[in-house]
Protein backbone atom coordinates (compact mmCIF):
# COMPACT_ATOMS: atom_id res chain seq x y z
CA UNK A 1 84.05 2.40 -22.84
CA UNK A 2 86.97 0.02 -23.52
CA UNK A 3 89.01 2.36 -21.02
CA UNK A 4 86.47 1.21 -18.43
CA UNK A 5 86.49 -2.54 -19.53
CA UNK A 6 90.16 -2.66 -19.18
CA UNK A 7 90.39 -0.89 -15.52
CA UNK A 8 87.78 -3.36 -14.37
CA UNK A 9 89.67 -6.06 -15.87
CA UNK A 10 92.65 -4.78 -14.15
CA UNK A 11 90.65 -4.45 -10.89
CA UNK A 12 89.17 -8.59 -10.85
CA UNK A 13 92.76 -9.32 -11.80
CA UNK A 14 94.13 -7.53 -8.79
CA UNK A 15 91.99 -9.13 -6.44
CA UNK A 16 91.59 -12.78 -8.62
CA UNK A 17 88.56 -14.06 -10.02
CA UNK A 18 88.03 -16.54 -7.11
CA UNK A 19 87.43 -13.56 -5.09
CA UNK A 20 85.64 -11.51 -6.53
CA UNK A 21 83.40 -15.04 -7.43
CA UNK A 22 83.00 -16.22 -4.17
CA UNK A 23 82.34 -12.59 -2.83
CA UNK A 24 79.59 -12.14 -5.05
CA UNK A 25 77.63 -15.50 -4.38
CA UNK A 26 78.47 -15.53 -0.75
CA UNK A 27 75.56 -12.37 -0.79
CA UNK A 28 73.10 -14.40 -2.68
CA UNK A 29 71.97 -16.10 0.27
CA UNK A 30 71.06 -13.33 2.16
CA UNK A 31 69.49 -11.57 -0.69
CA UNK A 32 66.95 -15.20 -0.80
CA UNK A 33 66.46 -15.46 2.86
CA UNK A 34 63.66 -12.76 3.63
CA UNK A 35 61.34 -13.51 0.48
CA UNK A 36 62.39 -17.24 0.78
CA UNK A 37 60.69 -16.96 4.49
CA UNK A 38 58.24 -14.84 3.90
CA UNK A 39 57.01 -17.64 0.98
CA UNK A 40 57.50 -20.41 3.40
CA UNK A 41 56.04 -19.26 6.36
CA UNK A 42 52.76 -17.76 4.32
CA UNK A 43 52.30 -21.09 2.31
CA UNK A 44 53.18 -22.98 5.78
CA UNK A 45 50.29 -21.07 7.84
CA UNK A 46 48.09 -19.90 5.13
CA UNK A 47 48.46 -16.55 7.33
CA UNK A 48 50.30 -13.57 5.69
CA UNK A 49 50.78 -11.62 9.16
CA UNK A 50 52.34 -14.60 10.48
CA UNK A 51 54.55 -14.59 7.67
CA UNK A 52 55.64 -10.86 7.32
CA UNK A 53 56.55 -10.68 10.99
CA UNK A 54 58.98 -13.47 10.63
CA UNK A 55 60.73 -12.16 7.39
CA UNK A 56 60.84 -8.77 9.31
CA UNK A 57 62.52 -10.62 12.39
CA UNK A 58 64.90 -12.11 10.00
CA UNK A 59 65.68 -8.49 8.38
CA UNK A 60 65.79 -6.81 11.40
CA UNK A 61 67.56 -8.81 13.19
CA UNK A 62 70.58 -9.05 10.43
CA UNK A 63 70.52 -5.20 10.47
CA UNK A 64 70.78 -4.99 13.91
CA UNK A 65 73.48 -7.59 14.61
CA UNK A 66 75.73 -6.59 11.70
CA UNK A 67 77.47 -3.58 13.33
CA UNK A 68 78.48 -5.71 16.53
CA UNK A 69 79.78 -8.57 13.61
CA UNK A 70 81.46 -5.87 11.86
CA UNK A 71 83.40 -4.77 14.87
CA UNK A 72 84.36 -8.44 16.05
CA UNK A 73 85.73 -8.79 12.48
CA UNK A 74 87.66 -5.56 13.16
CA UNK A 75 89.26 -6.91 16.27
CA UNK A 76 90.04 -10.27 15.79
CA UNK A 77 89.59 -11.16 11.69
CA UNK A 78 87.11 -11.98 8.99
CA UNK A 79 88.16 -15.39 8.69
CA UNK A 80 87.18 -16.66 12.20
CA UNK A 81 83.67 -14.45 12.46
CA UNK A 82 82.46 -15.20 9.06
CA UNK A 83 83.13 -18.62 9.08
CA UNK A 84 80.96 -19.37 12.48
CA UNK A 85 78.12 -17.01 11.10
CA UNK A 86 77.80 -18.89 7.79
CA UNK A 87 77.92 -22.60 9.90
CA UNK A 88 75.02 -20.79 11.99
CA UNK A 89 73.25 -18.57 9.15
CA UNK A 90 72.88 -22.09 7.20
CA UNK A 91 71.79 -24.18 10.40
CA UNK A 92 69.47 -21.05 11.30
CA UNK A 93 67.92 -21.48 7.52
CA UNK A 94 67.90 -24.96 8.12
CA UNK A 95 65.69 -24.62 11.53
CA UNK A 96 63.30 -22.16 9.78
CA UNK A 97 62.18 -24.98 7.61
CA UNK A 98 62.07 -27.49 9.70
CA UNK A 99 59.63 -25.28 12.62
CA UNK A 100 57.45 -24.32 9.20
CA UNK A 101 56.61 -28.09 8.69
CA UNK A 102 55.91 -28.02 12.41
CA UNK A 103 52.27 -26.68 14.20
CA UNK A 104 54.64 -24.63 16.43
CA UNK A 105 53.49 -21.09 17.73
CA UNK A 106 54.06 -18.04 15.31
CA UNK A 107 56.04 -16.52 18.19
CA UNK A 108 58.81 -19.84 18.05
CA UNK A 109 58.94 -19.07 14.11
CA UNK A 110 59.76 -15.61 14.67
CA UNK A 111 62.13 -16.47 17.40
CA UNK A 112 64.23 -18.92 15.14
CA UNK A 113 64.20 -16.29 11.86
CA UNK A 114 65.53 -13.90 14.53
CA UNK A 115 68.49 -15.74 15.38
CA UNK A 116 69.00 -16.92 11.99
CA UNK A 117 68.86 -13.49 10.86
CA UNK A 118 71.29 -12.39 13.84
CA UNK A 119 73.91 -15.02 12.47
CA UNK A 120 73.77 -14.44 8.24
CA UNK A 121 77.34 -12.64 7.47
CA UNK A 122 77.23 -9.60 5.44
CA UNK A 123 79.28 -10.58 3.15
CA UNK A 124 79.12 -7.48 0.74
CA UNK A 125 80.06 -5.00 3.67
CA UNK A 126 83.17 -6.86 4.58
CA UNK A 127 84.00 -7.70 0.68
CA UNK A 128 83.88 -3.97 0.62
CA UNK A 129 87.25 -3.69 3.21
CA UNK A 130 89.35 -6.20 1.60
CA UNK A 131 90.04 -3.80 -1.01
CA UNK A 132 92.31 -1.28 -0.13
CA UNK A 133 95.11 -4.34 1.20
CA UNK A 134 94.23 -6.07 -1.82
CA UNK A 135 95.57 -2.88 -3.93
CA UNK A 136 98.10 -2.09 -1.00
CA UNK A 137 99.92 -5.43 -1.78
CA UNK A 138 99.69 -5.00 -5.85
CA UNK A 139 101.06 -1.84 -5.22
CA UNK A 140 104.00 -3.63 -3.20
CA UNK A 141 103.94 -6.08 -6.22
CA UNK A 142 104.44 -3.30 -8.50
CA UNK A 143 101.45 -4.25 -10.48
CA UNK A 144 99.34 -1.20 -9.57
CA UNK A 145 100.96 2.50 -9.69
CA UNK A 146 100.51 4.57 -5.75
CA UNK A 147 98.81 7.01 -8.00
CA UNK A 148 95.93 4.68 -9.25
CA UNK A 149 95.20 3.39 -5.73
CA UNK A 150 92.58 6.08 -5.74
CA UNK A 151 90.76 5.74 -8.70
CA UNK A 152 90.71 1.91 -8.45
CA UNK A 153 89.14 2.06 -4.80
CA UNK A 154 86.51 3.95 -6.53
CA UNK A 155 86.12 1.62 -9.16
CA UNK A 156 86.19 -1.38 -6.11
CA UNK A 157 83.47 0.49 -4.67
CA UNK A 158 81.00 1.61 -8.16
CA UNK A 159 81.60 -2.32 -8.85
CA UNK A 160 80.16 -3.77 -5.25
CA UNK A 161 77.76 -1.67 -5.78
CA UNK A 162 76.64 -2.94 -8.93
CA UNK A 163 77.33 -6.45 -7.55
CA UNK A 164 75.11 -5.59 -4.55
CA UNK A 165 72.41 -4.20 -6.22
CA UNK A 166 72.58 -7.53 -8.65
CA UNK A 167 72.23 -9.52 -5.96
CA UNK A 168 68.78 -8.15 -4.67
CA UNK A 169 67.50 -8.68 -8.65
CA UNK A 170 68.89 -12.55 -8.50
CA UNK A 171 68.45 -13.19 -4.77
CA UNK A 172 64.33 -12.67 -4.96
CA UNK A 173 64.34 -14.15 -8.77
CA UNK A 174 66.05 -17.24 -7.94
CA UNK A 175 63.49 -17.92 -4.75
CA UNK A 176 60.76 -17.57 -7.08
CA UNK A 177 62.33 -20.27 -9.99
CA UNK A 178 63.15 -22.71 -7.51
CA UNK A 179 60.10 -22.13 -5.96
CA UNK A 180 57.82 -23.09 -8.88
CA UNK A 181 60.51 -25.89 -9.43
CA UNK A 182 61.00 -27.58 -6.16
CA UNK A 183 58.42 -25.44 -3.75
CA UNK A 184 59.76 -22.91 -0.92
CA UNK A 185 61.57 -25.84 1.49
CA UNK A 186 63.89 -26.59 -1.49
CA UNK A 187 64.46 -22.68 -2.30
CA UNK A 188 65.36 -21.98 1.56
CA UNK A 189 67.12 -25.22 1.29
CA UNK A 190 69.37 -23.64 -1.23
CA UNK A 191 70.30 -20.85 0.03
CA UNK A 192 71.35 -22.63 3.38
CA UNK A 193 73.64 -24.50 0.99
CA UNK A 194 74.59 -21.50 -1.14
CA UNK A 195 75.31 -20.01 2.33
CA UNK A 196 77.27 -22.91 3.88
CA UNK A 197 79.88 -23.38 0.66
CA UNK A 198 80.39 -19.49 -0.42
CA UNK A 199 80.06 -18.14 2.98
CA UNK A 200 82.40 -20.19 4.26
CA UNK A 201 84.59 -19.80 1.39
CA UNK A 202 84.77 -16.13 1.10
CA UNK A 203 85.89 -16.48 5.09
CA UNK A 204 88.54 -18.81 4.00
CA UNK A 205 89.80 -16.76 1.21
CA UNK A 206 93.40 -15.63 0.96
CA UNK A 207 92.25 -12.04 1.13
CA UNK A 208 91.11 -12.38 4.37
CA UNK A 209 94.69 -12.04 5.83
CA UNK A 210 95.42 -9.20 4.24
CA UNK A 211 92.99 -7.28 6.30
CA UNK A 212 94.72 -6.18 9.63
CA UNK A 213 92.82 -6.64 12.74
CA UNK A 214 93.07 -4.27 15.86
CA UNK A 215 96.48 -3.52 17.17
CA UNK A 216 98.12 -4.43 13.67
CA UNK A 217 96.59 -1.39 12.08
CA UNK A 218 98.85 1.79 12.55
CA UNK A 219 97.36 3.97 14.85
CA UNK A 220 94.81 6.24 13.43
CA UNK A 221 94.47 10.06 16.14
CA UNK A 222 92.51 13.05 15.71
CA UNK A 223 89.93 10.82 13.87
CA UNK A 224 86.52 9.31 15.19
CA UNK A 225 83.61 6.71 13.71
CA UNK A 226 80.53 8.61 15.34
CA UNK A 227 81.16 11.71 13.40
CA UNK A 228 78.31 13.98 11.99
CA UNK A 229 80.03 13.22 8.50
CA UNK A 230 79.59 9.02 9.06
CA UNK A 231 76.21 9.70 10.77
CA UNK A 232 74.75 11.69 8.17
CA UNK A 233 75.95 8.75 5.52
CA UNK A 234 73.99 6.24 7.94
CA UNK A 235 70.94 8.10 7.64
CA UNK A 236 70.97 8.28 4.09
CA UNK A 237 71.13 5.12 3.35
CA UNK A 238 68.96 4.47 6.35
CA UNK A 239 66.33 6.31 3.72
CA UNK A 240 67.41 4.71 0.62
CA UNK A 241 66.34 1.73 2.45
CA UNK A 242 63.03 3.12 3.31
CA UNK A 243 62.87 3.60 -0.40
CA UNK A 244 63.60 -0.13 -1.10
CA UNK A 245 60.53 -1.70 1.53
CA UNK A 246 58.21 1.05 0.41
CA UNK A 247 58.46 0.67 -3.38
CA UNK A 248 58.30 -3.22 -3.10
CA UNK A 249 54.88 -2.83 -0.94
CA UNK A 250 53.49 -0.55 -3.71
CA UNK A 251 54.85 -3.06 -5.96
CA UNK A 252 53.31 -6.13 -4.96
CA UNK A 253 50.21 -3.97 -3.82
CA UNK A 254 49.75 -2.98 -7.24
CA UNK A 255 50.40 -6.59 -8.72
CA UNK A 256 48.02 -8.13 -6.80
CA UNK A 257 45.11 -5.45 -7.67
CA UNK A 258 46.15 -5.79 -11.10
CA UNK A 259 45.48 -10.11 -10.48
CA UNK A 260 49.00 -10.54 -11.46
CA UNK A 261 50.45 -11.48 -8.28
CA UNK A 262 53.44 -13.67 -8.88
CA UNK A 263 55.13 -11.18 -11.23
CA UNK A 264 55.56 -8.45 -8.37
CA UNK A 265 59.08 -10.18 -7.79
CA UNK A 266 60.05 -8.97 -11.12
CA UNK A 267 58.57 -5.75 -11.32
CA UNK A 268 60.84 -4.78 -8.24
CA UNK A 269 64.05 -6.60 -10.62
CA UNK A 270 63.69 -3.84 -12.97
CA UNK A 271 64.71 -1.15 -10.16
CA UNK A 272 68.05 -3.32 -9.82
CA UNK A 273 68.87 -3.74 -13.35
CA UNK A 274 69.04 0.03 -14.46
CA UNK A 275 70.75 0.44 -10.64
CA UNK A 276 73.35 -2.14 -11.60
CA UNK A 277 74.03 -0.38 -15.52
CA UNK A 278 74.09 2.86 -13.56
CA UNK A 279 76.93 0.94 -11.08
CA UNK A 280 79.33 0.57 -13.67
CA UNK A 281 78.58 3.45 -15.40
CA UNK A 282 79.95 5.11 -12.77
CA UNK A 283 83.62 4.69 -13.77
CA UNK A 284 83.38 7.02 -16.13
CA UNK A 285 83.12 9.96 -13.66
CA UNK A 286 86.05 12.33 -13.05
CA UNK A 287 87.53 11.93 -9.64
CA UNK A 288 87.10 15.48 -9.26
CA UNK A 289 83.23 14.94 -8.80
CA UNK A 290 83.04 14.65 -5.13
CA UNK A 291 81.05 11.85 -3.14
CA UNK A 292 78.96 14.59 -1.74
CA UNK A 293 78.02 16.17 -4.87
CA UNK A 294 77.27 13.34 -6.36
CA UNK A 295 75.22 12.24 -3.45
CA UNK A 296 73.27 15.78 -4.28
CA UNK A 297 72.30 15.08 -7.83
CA UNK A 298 71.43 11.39 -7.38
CA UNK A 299 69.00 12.25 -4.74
CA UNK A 300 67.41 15.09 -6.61
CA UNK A 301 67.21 13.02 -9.51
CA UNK A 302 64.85 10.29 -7.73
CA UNK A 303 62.88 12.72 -6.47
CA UNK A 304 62.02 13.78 -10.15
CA UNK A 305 62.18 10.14 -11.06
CA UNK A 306 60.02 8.75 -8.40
CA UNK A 307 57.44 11.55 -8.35
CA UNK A 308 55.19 10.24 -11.17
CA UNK A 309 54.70 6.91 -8.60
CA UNK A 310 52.11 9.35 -7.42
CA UNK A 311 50.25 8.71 -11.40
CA UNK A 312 51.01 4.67 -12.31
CA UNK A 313 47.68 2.24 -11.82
CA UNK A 314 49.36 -0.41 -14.49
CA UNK A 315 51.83 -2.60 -14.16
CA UNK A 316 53.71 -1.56 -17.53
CA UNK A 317 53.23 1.94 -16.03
CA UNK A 318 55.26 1.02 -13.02
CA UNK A 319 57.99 -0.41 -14.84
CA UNK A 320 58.61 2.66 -16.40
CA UNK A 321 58.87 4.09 -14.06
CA UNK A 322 60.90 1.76 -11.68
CA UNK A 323 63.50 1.49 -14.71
CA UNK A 324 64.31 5.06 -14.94
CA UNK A 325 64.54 5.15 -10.58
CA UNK A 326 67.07 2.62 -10.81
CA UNK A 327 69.51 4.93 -12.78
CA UNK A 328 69.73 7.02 -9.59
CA UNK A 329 70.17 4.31 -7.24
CA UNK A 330 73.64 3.19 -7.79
CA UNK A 331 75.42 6.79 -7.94
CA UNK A 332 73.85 7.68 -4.58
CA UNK A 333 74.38 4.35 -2.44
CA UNK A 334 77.66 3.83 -3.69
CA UNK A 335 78.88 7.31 -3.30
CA UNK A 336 77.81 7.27 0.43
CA UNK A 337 79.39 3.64 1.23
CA UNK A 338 82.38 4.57 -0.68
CA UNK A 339 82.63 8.23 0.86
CA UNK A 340 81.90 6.10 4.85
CA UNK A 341 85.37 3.98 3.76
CA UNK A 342 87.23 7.02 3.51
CA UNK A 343 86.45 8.88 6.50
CA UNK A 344 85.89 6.44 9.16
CA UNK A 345 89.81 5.00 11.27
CA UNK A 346 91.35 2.10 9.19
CA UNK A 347 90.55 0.22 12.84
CA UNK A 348 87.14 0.69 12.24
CA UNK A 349 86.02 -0.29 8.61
CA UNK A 350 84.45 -3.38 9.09
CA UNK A 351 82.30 -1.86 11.97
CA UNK A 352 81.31 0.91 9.66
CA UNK A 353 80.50 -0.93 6.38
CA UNK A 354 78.65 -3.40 8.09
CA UNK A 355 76.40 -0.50 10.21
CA UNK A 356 75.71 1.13 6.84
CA UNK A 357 74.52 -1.61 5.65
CA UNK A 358 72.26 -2.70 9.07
CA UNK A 359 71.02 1.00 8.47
CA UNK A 360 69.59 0.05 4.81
CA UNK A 361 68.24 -3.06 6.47
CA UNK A 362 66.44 -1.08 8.94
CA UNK A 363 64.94 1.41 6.79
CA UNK A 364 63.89 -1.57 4.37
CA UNK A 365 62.17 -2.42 6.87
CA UNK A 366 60.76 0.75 8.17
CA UNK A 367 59.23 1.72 4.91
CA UNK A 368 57.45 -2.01 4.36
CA UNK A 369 55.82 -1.57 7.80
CA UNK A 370 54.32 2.26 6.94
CA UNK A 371 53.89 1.28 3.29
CA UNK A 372 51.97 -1.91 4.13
CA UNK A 373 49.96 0.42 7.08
CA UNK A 374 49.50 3.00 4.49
CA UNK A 375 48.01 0.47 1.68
CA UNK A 376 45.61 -1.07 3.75
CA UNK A 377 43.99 1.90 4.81
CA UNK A 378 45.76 2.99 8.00
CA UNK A 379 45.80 6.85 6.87
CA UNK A 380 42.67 7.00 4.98
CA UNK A 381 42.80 5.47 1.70
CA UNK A 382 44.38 2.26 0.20
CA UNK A 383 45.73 0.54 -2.33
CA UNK A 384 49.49 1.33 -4.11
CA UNK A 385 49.47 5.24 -3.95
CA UNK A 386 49.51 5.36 -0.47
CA UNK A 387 52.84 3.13 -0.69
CA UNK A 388 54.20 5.28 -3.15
CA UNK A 389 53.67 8.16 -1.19
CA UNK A 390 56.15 6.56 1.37
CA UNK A 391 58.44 6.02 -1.11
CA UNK A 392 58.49 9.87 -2.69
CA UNK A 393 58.58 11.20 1.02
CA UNK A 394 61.82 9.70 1.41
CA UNK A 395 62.91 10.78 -1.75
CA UNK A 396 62.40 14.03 -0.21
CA UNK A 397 64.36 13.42 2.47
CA UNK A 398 66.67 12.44 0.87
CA UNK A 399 67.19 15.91 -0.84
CA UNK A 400 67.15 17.79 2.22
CA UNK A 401 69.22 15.67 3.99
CA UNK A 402 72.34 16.11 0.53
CA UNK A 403 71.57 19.67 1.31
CA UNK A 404 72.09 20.09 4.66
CA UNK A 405 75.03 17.58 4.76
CA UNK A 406 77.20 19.45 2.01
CA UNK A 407 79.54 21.26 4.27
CA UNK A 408 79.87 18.24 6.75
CA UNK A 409 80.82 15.69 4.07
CA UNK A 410 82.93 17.96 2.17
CA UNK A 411 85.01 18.83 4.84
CA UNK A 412 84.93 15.43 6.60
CA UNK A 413 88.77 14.33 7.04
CA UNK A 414 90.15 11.46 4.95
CA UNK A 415 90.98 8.66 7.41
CA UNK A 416 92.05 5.54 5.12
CA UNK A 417 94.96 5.53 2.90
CA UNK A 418 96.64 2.74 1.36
């Protein structure tokens, strides 16, 4: 344990604590934007439809646009792209509650959450590729060893993991405080500031020149993005994401039948915070473990974990259960972003981490939709096992998918070195 304390403190020190700071809160905002809207919107129009379809613009939208983003930033910098998206994520956050105070059309509040959703940087995607020049230069510096490159990129990776998955647990929590405190305007409000100062701050940040753009990268042959390695990696986390919008439906499905509504935010929490122990944990793994197998067992292990979804009708039930599923989230998310950094061209990191991470958005939202169908009846019964069903199906998935994508992923070829 104090082995692991002192890499990680070696790790923040190697990056600086304003980084890895400002890195962390410039995610927040994103994290606060779809439940922030989703509460605005439904208290605005008294009309939950209304109000789903624009946090689902917002979500979608994000996912969608991030890969194009990603590849910009790839080309010509962080520091320019970032910077215009957070001006425009915060304006676009802005808008949204400004057209909610408005009787404008549902279709012009879907619109404007589209485009805001379009702009919002993904911050933790692109935190993710500052890493290995980070460690390049310490290594230049003589402060880090050419043979602990490796095992600090995985530590980089286990630990924006953990700081993602924190995120989701503080993003939805904090909408919720400073929603009680001063109503959903001021909590959308506050993450368009949040946005506009850490956004624009990570983009600023001295590590954003040490990430070369296009032509400065050496030339990477022989070696594609659109592999079957990278696409296999995209679709599972395409169906951990289906896991995340299907498990909060069941969630707040369940709250509300239970006539505890307003705690459904932290029922989900409780999936992060064994996610985020499980993050860190993940130091203490040999190196010799690969991504793929590790991939394997964490997505057999939420099969087991999520199968008893099938049996909870209480609340303290489902947090059981939700605690022990978050133990398996973190080795099998971070495993396939970290394992997508190492096999896609130097050229094209940004492009890839931020694609992975549209792919989660999408499948977020893809499980909501067929949980939320499923829950009010669409396929013959309702309530939150329905939902749940959605969320062990993809569980399955899952499985198959670490099984059939064994070979592929273990003989994928390492593209980035430092």
């Amino acid at each position: 344990m104090n082995s692991a304390i002192a890499d990680y403190r070696r790790l923040w020190g190697a990056a600086g604590l304003s980084f890895v700071t400002v890195a962390f809160l410039g995610r927040i905002p994103l994290a606060m934007s779809q439940m922030g809207v989703l509460l605005l919107v439904a208290q605005a129009t008294g009309r939950y439809g209304i109000a789903g379809a624009t946090a689902g613009a917002l979500a979608v939208a994000n996912a969608a646009g991030s890969p194009f983003f990603g590849a910009l930033a790839d080309r010509i910098g962080q520091r320019p792209v970032v910077l215009i998206q957070s001006v425009a994520g915060s304006l676009g956050l802005v808008s949204i509650v400004f057209f909610a105070g408005q009787e404008v059309s549902s279709a012009v509040l879907v619109v404007v959450a589209a485009l805001t959703g379009l702009a919002m940087p993904q911050v933790g995607p692109l935190a993710r590729v500052r890493w290995r020049p980070v460690l390049a230069l310490r290594v230049n510096e003589g402060r880090i060893r050419k043979d602990e490159v490796d095992r600090f990129v995985d530590l980089a990776f286990s630990y924006e993991g953990a700081g993602d998955e924190a995120s989701f647990v503080l993003g939805p929590a904090l909408v919720g405080i400073l929603g009680v405190l001063i109503g959903a305007e001021g909590a959308l409000l506050a993450a368009a500031v949040l946005l506009l100062v850490f956004g624009t701050w990570f983009a600023a940040h001295r590590t954003a020149a040490l990430v070369p753009r296009g032509s400065e990268h050496a030339p990477t042959r022989g070696v594609r993005l659109w592999t079957s390695a990278f696409l296999s990696l995209a679709a599972a986390v395409f169906l951990m994401g289906v896991l995340f919008g299907s498990i909060q439906t069941g969630t707040t499905v369940l709250a509300t039948d239970q006539g505890h509504p307003d705690v459904a935010g932290l029922i989900h929490a409780v999936l992060g915070i064994g996610s985020v122990v499980a993050a860190f944990a993940l130091a203490a793994v040999p190196a010799s473990v690969l991504y793929a197998t590790r991939m394997l067992i964490a997505s057999g292990a939420m099969l087991v974990l999520a199968s008893p979804l099938m049996f909870v009708h209480t609340i303290p039930q489902l947090v059981a259960v939700i605690a022990l599923m978050g133990f398996a989230v973190a080795p099998y998310l971070i495993s396939a972003f970290a394992l997508a950094g190492l096999i896609v061209p130097p050229a094209r990191i940004g492009t890839a981490m931020t694609f992975m991470a549209g792919a989660t958005g999408l499948g977020y939202a893809t499980g909501a939709s067929i949980a939320g169908r499923a829950a009010d009846g669409a396929f013959g019964s309702e309530g939150p096992t329905p939902a749940f069903t959605v969320t062990i199906a993809a569980m399955g998935a899952a499985l198959l998918l670490s099984l059939a994508s064994q070979r592929v992923l273990r003989r994928a070829k390492i593209a980035s070195s430092v």
